[in-house]
C-alpha atoms as a PDB file:
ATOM      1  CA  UNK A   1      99.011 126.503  44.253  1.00  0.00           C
ATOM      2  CA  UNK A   2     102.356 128.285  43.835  1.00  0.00           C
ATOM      3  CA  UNK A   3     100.902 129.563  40.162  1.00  0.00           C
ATOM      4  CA  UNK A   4      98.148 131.544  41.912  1.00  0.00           C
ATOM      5  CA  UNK A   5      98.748 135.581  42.949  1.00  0.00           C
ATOM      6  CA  UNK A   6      98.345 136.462  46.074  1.00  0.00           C
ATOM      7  CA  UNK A   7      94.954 138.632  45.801  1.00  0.00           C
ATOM      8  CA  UNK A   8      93.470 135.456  44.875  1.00  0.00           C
ATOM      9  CA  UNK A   9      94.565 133.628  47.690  1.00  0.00           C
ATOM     10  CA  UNK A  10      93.669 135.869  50.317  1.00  0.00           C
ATOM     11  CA  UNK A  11      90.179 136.256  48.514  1.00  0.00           C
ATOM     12  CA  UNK A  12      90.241 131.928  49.060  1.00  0.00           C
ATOM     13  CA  UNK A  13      91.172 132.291  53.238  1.00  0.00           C
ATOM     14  CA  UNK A  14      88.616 135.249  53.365  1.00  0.00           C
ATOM     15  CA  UNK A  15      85.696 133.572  51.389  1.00  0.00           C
ATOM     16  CA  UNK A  16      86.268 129.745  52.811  1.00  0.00           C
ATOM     17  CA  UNK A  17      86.908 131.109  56.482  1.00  0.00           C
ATOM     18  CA  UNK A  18      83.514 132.864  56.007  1.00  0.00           C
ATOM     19  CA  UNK A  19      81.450 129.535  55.022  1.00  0.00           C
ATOM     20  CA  UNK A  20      83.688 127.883  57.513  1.00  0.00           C
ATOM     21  CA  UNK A  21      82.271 130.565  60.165  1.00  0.00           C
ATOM     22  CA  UNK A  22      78.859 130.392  58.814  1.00  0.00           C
ATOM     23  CA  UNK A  23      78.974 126.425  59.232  1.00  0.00           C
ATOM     24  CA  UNK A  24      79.807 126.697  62.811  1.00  0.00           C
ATOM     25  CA  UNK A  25      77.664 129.409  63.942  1.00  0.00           C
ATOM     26  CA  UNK A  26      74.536 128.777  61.790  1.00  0.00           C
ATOM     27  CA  UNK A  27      74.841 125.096  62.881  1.00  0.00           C
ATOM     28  CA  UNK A  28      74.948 125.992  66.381  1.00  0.00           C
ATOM     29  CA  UNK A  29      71.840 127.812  66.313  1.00  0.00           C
ATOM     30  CA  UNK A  30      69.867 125.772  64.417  1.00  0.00           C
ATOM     31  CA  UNK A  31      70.686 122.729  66.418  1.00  0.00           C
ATOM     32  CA  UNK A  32      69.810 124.917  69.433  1.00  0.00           C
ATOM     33  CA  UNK A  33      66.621 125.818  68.449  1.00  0.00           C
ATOM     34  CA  UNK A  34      65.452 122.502  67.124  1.00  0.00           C
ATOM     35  CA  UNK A  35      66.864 120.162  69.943  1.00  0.00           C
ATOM     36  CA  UNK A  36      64.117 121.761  72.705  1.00  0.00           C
ATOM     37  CA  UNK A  37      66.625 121.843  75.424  1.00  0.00           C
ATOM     38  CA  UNK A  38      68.780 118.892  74.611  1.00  0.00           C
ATOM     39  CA  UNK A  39      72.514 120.233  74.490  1.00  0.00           C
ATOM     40  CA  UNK A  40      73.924 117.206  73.731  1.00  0.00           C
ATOM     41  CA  UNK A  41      71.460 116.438  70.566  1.00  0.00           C
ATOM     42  CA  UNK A  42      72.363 120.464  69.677  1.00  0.00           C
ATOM     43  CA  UNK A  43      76.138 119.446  69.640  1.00  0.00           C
ATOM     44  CA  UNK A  44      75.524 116.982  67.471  1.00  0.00           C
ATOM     45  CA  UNK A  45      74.378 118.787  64.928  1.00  0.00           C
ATOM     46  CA  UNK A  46      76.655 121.974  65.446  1.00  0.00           C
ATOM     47  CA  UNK A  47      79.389 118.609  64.740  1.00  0.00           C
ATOM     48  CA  UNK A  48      78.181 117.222  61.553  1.00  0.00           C
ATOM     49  CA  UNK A  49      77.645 120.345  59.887  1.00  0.00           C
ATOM     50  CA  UNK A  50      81.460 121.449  60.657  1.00  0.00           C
ATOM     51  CA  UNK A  51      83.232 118.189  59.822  1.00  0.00           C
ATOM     52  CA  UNK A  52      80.938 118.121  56.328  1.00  0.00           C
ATOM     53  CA  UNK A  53      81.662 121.638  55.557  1.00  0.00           C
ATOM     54  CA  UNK A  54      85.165 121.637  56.240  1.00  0.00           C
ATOM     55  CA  UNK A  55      85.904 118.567  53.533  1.00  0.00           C
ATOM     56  CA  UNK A  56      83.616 120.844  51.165  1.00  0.00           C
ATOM     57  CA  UNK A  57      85.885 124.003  51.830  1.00  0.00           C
ATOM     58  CA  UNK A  58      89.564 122.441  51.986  1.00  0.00           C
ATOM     59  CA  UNK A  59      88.359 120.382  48.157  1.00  0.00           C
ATOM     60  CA  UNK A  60      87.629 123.782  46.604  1.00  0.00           C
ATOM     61  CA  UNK A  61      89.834 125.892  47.948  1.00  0.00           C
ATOM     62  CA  UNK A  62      92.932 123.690  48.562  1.00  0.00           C
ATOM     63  CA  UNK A  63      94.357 124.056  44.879  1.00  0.00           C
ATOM     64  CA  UNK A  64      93.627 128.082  45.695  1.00  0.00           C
ATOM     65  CA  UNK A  65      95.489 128.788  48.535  1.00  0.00           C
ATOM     66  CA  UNK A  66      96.508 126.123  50.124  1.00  0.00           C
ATOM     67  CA  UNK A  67      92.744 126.373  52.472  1.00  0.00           C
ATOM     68  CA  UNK A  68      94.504 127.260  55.777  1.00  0.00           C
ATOM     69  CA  UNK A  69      91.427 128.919  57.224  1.00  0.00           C
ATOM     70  CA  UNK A  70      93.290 128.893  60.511  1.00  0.00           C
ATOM     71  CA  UNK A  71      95.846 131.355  61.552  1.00  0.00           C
ATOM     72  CA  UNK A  72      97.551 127.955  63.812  1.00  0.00           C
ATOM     73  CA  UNK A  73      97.710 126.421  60.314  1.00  0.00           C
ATOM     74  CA  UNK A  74      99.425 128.990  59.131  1.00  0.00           C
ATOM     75  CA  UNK A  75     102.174 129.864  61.494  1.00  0.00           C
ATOM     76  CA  UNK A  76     102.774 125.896  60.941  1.00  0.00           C
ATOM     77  CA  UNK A  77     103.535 126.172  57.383  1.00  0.00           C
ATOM     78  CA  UNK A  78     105.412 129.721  58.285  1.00  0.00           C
ATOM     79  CA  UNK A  79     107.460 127.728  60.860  1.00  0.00           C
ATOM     80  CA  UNK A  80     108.410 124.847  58.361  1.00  0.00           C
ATOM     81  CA  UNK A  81     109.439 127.395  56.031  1.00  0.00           C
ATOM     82  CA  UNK A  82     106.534 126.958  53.044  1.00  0.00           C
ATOM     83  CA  UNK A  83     105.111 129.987  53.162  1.00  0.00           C
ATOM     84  CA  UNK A  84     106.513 133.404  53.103  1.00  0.00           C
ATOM     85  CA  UNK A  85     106.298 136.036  56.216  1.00  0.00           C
ATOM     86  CA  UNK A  86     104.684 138.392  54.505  1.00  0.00           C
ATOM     87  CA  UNK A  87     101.932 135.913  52.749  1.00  0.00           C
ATOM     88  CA  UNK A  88     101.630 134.685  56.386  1.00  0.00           C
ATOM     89  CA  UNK A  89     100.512 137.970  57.930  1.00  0.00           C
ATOM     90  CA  UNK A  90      97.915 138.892  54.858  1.00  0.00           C
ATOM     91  CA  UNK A  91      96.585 135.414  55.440  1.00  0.00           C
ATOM     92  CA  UNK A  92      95.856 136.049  59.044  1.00  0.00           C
ATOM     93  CA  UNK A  93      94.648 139.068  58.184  1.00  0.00           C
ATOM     94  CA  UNK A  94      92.041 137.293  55.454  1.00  0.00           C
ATOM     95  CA  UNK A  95      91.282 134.547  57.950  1.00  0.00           C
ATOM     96  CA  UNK A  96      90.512 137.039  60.947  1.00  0.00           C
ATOM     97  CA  UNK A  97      88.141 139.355  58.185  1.00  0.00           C
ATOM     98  CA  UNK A  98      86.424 135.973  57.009  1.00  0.00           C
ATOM     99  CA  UNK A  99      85.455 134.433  60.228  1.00  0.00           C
ATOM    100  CA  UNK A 100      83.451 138.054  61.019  1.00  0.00           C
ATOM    101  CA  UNK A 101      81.529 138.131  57.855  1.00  0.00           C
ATOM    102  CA  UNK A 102      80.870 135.049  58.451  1.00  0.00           C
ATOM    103  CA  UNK A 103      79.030 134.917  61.541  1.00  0.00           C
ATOM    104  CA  UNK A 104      77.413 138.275  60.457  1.00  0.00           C
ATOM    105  CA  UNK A 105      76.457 136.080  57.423  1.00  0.00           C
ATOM    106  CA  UNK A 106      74.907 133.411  59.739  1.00  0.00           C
ATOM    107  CA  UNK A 107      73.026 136.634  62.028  1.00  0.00           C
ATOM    108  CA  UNK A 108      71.629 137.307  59.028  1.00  0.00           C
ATOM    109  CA  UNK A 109      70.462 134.342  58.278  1.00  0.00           C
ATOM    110  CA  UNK A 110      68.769 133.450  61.632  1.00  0.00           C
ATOM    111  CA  UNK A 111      67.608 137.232  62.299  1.00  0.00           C
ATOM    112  CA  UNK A 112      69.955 137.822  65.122  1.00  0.00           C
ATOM    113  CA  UNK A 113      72.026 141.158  65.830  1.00  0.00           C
ATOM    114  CA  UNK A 114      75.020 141.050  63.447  1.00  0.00           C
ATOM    115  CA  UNK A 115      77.515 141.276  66.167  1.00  0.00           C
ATOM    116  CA  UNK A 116      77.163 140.536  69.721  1.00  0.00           C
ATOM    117  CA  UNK A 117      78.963 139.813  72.695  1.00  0.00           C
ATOM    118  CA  UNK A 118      79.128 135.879  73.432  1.00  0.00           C
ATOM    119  CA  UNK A 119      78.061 134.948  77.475  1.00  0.00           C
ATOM    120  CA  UNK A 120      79.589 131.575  77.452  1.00  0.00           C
ATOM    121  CA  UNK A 121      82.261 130.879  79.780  1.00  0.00           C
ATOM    122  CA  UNK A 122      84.198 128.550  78.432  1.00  0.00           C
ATOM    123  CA  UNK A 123      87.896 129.291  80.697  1.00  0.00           C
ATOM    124  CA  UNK A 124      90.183 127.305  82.480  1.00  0.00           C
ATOM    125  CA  UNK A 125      93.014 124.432  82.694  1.00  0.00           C
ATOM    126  CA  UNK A 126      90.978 121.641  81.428  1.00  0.00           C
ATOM    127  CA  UNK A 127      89.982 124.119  78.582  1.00  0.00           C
ATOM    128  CA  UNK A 128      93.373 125.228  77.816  1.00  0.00           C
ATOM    129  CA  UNK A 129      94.350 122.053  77.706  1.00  0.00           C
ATOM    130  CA  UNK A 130      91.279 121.232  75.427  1.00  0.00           C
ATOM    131  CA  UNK A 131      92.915 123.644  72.861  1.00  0.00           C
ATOM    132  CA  UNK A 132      96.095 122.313  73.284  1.00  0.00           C
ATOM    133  CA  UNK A 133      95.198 118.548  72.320  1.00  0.00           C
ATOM    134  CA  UNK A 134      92.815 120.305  69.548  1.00  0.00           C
ATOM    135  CA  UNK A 135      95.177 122.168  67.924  1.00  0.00           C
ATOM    136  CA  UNK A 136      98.369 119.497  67.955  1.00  0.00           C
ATOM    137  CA  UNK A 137      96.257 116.932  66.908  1.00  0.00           C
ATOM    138  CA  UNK A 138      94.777 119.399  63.719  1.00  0.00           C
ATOM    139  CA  UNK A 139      98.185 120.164  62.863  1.00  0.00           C
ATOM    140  CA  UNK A 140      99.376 116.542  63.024  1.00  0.00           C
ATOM    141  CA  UNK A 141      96.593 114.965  61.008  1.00  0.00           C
ATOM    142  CA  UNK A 142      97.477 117.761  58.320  1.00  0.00           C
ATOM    143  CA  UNK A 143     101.471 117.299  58.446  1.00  0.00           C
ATOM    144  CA  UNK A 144     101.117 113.501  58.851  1.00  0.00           C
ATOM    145  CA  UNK A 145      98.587 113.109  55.363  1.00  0.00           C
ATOM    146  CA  UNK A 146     100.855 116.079  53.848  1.00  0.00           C
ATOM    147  CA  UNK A 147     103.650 113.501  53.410  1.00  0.00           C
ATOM    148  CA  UNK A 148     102.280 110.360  51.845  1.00  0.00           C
ATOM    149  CA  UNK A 149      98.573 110.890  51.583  1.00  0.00           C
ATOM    150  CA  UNK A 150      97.979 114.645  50.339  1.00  0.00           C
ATOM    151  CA  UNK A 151      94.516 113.690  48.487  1.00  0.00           C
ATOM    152  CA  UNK A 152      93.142 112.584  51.897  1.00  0.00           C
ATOM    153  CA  UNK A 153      93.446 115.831  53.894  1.00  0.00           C
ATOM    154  CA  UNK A 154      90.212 117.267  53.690  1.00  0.00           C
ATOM    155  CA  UNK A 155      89.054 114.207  55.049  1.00  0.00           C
ATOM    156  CA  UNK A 156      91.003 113.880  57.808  1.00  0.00           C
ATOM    157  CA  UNK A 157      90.642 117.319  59.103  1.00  0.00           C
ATOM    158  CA  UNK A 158      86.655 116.738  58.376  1.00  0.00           C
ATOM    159  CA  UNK A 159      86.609 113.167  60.867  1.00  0.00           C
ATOM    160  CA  UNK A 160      89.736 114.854  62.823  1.00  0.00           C
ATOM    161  CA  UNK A 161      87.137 117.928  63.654  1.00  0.00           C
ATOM    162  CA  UNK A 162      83.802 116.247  64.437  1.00  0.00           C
ATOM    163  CA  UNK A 163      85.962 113.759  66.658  1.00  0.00           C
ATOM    164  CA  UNK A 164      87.248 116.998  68.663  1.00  0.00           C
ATOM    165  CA  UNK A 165      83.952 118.368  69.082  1.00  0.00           C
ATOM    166  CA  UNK A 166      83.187 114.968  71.395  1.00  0.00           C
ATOM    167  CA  UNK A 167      86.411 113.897  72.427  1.00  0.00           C
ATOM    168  CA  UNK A 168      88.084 117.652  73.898  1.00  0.00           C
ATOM    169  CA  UNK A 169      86.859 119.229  76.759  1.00  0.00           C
ATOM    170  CA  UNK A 170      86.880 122.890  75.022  1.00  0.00           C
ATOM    171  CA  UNK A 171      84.645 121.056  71.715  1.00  0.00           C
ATOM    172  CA  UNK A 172      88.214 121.573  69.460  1.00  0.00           C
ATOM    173  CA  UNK A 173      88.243 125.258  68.168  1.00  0.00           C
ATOM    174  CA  UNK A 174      91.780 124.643  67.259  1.00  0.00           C
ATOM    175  CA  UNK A 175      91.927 128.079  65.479  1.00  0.00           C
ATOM    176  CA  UNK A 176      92.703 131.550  66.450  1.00  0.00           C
ATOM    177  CA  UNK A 177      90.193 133.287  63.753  1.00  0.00           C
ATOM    178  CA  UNK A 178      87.232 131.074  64.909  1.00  0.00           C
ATOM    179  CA  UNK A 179      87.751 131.752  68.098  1.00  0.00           C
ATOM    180  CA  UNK A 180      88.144 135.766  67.368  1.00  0.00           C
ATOM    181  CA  UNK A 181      85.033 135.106  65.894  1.00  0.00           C
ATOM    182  CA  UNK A 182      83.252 133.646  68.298  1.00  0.00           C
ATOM    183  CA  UNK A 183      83.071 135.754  70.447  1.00  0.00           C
ATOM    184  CA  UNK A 184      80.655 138.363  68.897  1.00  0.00           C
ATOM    185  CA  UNK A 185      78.119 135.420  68.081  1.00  0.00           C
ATOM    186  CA  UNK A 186      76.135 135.015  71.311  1.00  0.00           C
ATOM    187  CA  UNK A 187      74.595 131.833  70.885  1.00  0.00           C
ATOM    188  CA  UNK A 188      75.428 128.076  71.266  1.00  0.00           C
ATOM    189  CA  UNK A 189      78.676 128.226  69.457  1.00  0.00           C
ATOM    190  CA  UNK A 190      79.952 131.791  71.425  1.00  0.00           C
ATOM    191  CA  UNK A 191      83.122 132.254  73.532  1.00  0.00           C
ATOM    192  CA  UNK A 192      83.179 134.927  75.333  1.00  0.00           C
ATOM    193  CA  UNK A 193      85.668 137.857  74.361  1.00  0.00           C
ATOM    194  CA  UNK A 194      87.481 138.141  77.877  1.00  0.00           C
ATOM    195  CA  UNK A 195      88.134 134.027  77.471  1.00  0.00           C
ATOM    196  CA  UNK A 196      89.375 133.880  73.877  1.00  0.00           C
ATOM    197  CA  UNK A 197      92.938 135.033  74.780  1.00  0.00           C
ATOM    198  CA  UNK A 198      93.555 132.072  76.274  1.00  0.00           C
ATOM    199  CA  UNK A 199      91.935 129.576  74.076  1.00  0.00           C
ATOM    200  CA  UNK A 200      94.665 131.300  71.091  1.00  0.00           C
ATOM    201  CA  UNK A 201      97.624 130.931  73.238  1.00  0.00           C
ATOM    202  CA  UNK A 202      96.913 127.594  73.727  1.00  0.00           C
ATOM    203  CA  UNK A 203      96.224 126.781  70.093  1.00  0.00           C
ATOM    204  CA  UNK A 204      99.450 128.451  69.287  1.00  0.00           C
ATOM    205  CA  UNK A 205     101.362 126.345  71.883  1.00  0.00           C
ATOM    206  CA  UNK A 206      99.878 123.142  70.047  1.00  0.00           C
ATOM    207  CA  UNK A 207     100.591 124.147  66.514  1.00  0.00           C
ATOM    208  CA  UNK A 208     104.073 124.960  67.509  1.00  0.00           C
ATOM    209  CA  UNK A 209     104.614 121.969  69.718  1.00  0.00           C
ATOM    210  CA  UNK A 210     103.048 119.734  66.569  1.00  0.00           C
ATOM    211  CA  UNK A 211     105.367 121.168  63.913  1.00  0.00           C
ATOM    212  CA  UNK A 212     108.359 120.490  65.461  1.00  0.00           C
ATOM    213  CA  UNK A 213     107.038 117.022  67.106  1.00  0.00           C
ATOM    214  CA  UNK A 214     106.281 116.169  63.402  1.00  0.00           C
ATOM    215  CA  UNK A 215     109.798 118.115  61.968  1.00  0.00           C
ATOM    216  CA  UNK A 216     111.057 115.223  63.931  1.00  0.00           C
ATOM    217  CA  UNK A 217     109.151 112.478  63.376  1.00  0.00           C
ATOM    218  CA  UNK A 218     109.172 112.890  59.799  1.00  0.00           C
ATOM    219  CA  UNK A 219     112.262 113.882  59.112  1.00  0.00           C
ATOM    220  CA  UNK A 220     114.387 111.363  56.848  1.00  0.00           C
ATOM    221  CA  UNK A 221     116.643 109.183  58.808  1.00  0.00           C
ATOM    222  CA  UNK A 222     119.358 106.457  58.431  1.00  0.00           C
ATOM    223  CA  UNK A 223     119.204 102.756  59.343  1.00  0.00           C
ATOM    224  CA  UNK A 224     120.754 102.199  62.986  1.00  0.00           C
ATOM    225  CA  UNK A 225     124.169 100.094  61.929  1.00  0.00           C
END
């Protein structure tokens, strides 16, 4: 990764954070239109199509840029020192442009407005706290496979994902661009704008609170005497 220029990476957030986007939402409202009222049978289906697409996106663009597609990720790697502050604002900036082409891309798609204004409340403690355990958990799976089992991260993150979907309380956005994102898509998959702020500053809390949990618990230590 280090031999590729930075236009090319951004190009790799902006591109893989638009399929990532167009996963989610286009999932979402197929599944919604096919399961004839059945939410939990539309989850499902919003679920598999993120966790495939996600091992998809990290194999070919990991060797690119890294395949952060997720501001969280990024101010992890920031944090730990492995990527540069100015890289780390122009990927934001390629992550947050990505996810909105890529729900335009999935409007598109499914003949719905390109941008609109997402009605579902999704606000609250046991939400917050949804994003929270999303977002550490995202972060650890990355930062634990990182350090002995690199090869097996898109994987992880793929099962790690379509486990949140079922297992968090918020359905695991676990990243500040998707949820930026979702909030002009107003169908299964929406947020709406006035509740995203606090989805991101929990996500932020939880990739913080991960990378130094895991600075910790992976740091190299000596044998008790």
């Amino acid at each position: 990764m280090e031999t590729v220029d930075l236009p090319r990476r951004l190009a790799a957030e902006c591109l893989g954070t638009a399929f990532l986007l167009a996963g989610v939402v286009g999932s979402g409202i197929m599944g919604e239109t096919l399961a004839g009222g059945n939410v939990a049978i539309a989850l499902l289906g919003n679920t598999v199509a993120t966790g495939a697409i996600l091992v998809v996106l990290i194999l070919v663009f990991g060797p690119v840029s890294g395949a952060h597609f997720n501001p969280a990720v990024t101010l992890s790697f920031f944090l730990r020192r492995a990527i540069a502050p100015r890289d780390a604002l122009m990927y934001l900036g390629a992550q947050v442009v990505g996810g909105m082409l890529g729900v335009i891309a999935a409007h598109v798609m499914f003949d719905a407005p390109l941008l609109a204004a997402s009605v579902n409340a999704r606000t609250g403690l046991p939400q917050w706290t949804g994003e929270f355990v999303a977002t550490f958990g995202l972060v650890a799976t990355i930062l634990g496979c990182l350090r002995t089992r690199p090869e097996a991260v898109p994987f992880a993150v793929g099962l790690y994902i379509t486990a949140g979907y079922w297992f968090t309380s918020s359905t695991s956005f676990a990243n500040p661009a998707v949820t930026v994102a979702r909030a002009f898509t107003d169908s299964f998959s929406g947020i709406r704008p006035m509740d995203a702020p606090g989805f991101i500053v929990a996500q932020l809390i939880g990739a913080t609170a991960a990378t130094m949990v895991f600075a910790w618990l992976l740091a190299p230590g000596r044998a008790d005497d």
